[in-house]
Protein backbone atom coordinates (compact mmCIF):
# COMPACT_ATOMS: atom_id res chain seq x y z
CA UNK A 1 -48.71 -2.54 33.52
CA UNK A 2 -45.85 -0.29 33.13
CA UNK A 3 -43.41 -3.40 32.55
CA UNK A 4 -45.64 -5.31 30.44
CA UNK A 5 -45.67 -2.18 28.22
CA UNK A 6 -42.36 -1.39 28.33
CA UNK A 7 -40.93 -5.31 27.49
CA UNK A 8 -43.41 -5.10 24.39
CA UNK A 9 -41.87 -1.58 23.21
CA UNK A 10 -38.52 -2.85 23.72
CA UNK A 11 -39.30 -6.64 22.17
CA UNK A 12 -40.79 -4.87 19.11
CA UNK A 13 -37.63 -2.01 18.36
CA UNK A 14 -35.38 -5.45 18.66
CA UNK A 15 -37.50 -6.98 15.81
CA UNK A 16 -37.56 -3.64 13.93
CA UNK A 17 -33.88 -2.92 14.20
CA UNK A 18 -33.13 -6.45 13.41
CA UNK A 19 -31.47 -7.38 16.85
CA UNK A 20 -33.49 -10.47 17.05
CA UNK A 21 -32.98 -12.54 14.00
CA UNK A 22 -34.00 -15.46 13.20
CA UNK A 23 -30.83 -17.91 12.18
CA UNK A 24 -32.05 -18.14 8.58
CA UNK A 25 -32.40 -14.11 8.42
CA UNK A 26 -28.90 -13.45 10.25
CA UNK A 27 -27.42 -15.80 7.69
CA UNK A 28 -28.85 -14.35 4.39
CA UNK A 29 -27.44 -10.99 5.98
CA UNK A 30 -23.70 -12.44 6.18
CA UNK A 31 -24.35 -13.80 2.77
CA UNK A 32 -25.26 -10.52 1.23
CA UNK A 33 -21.95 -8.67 3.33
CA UNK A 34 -19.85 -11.59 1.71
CA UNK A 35 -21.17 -10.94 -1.81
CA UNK A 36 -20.86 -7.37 -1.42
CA UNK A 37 -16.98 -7.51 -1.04
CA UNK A 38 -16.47 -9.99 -3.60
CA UNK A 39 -18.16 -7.13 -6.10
CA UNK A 40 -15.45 -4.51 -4.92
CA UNK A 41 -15.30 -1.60 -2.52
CA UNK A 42 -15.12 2.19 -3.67
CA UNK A 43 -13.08 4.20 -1.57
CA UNK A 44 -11.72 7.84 -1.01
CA UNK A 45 -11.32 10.49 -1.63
CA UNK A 46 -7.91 10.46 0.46
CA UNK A 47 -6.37 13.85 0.50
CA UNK A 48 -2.43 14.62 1.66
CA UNK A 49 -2.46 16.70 5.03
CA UNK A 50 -2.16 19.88 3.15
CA UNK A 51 -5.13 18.91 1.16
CA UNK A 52 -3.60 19.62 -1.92
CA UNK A 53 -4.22 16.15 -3.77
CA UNK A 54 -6.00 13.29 -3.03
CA UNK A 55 -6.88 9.91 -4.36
CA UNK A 56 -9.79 7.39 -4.37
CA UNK A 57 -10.34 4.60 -6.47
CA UNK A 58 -11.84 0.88 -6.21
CA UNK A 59 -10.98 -2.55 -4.58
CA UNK A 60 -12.33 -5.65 -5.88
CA UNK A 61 -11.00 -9.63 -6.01
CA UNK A 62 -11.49 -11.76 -8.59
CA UNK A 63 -10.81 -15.31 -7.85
CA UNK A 64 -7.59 -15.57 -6.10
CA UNK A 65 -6.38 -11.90 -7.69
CA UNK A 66 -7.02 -8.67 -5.98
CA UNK A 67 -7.18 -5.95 -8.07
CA UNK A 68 -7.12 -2.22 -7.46
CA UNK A 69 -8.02 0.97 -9.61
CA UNK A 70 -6.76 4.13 -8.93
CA UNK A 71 -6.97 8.17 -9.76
CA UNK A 72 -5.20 10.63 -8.56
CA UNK A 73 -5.42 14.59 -8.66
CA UNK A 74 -3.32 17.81 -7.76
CA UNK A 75 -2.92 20.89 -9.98
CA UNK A 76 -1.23 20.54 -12.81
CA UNK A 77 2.73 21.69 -12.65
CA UNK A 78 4.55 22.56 -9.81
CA UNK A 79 5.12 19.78 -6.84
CA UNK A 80 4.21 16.49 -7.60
CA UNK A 81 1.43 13.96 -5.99
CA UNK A 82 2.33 10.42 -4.60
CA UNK A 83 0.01 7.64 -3.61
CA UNK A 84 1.54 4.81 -1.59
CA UNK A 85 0.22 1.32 -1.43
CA UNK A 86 0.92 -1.24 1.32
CA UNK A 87 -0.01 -4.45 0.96
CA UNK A 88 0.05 -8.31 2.71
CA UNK A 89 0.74 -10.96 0.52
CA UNK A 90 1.90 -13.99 0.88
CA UNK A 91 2.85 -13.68 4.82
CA UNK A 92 5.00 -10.18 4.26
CA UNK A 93 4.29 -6.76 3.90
CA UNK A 94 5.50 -4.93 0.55
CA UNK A 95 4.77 -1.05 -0.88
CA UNK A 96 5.38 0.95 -3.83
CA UNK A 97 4.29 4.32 -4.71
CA UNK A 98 3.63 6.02 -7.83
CA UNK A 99 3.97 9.94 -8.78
CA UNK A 100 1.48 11.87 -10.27
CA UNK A 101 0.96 15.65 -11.30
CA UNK A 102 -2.26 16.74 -12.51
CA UNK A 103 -5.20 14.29 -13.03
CA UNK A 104 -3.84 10.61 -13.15
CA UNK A 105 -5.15 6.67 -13.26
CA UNK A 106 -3.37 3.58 -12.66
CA UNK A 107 -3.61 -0.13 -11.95
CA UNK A 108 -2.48 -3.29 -10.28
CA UNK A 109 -3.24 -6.51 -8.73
CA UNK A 110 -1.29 -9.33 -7.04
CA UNK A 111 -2.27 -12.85 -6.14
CA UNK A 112 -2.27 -13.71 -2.56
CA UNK A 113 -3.02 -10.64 -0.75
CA UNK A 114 -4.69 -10.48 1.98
CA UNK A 115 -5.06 -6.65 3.07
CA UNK A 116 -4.34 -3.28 1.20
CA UNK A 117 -3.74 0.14 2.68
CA UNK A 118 -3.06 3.51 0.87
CA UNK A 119 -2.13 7.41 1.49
CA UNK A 120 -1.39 10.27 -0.59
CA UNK A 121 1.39 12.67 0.10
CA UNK A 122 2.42 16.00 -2.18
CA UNK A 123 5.51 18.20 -2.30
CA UNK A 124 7.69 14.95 -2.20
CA UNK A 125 7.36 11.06 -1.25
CA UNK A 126 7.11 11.78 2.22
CA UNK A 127 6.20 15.43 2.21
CA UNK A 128 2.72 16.39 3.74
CA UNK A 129 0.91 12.99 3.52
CA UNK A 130 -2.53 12.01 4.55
CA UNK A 131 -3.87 9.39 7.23
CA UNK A 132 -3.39 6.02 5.63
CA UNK A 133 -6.51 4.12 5.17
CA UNK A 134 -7.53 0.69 4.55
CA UNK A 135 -9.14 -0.36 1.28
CA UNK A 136 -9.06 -4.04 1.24
């Protein structure tokens, strides 16, 4: 009796907690993943190690172009900001970094790429900078 009840708890939390789909049910959940990248990702905030600036921003791709959105903040005067991308496009990796002092937004996009990561530093380009994360 003890088994019988125990299969039937464990059969029904499976169909509760969806570890038992049905093919048609697994596939509209891919299909609503898939759709939900395609819209863009938000992402950060991203602070240097100090914690003294930090960035977030959004990821999205459009057709064959990814496109990313940025802000950036620190206090306004003294030592400057930096965000860093790194990128994968086209079968090499590439980065650039832009400055930033005070409250800040920028853009860019590229054809071809196939992953994006980003951290934020302060006090200098490579001066007290955060984990680096991966936004697309």
């Amino acid at each position: 009796m003890r088994k019988t009840l125990a299969i039937a708890a464990l059969a029904g939390s499976m169909a509760v907690t969806g570890l038992a789909l049905s093919p048609v049910a697994a596939q509209a959940a891919t299909a609503t993943t898939a759709a939900t990248t395609s819209t863009g990702t938000s992402w950060g905030k991203f602070f240097s190690s100090d914690r003294k600036a930090y960035t977030f921003g959004k990821t999205w791709k459009s057709g064959h172009v990814v496109h990313t959105k940025w802000y950036s903040v620190d206090k306004v005067g003294g030592k400057k900001g930096w965000v860093w991308f790194e990128f994968y496009q086209n079968g090499s990796w590439h980065k650039f970094n832009r400055s930033f002092d005070g409250k800040v937004v920028g853009s860019w996009s590229g054809k071809g790429i196939k992953k994006v990561y980003t951290f934020t530093c302060w006090a200098g380009k490579f001066d007290n900078c955060g984990r680096k994360y991966r936004i697309y």
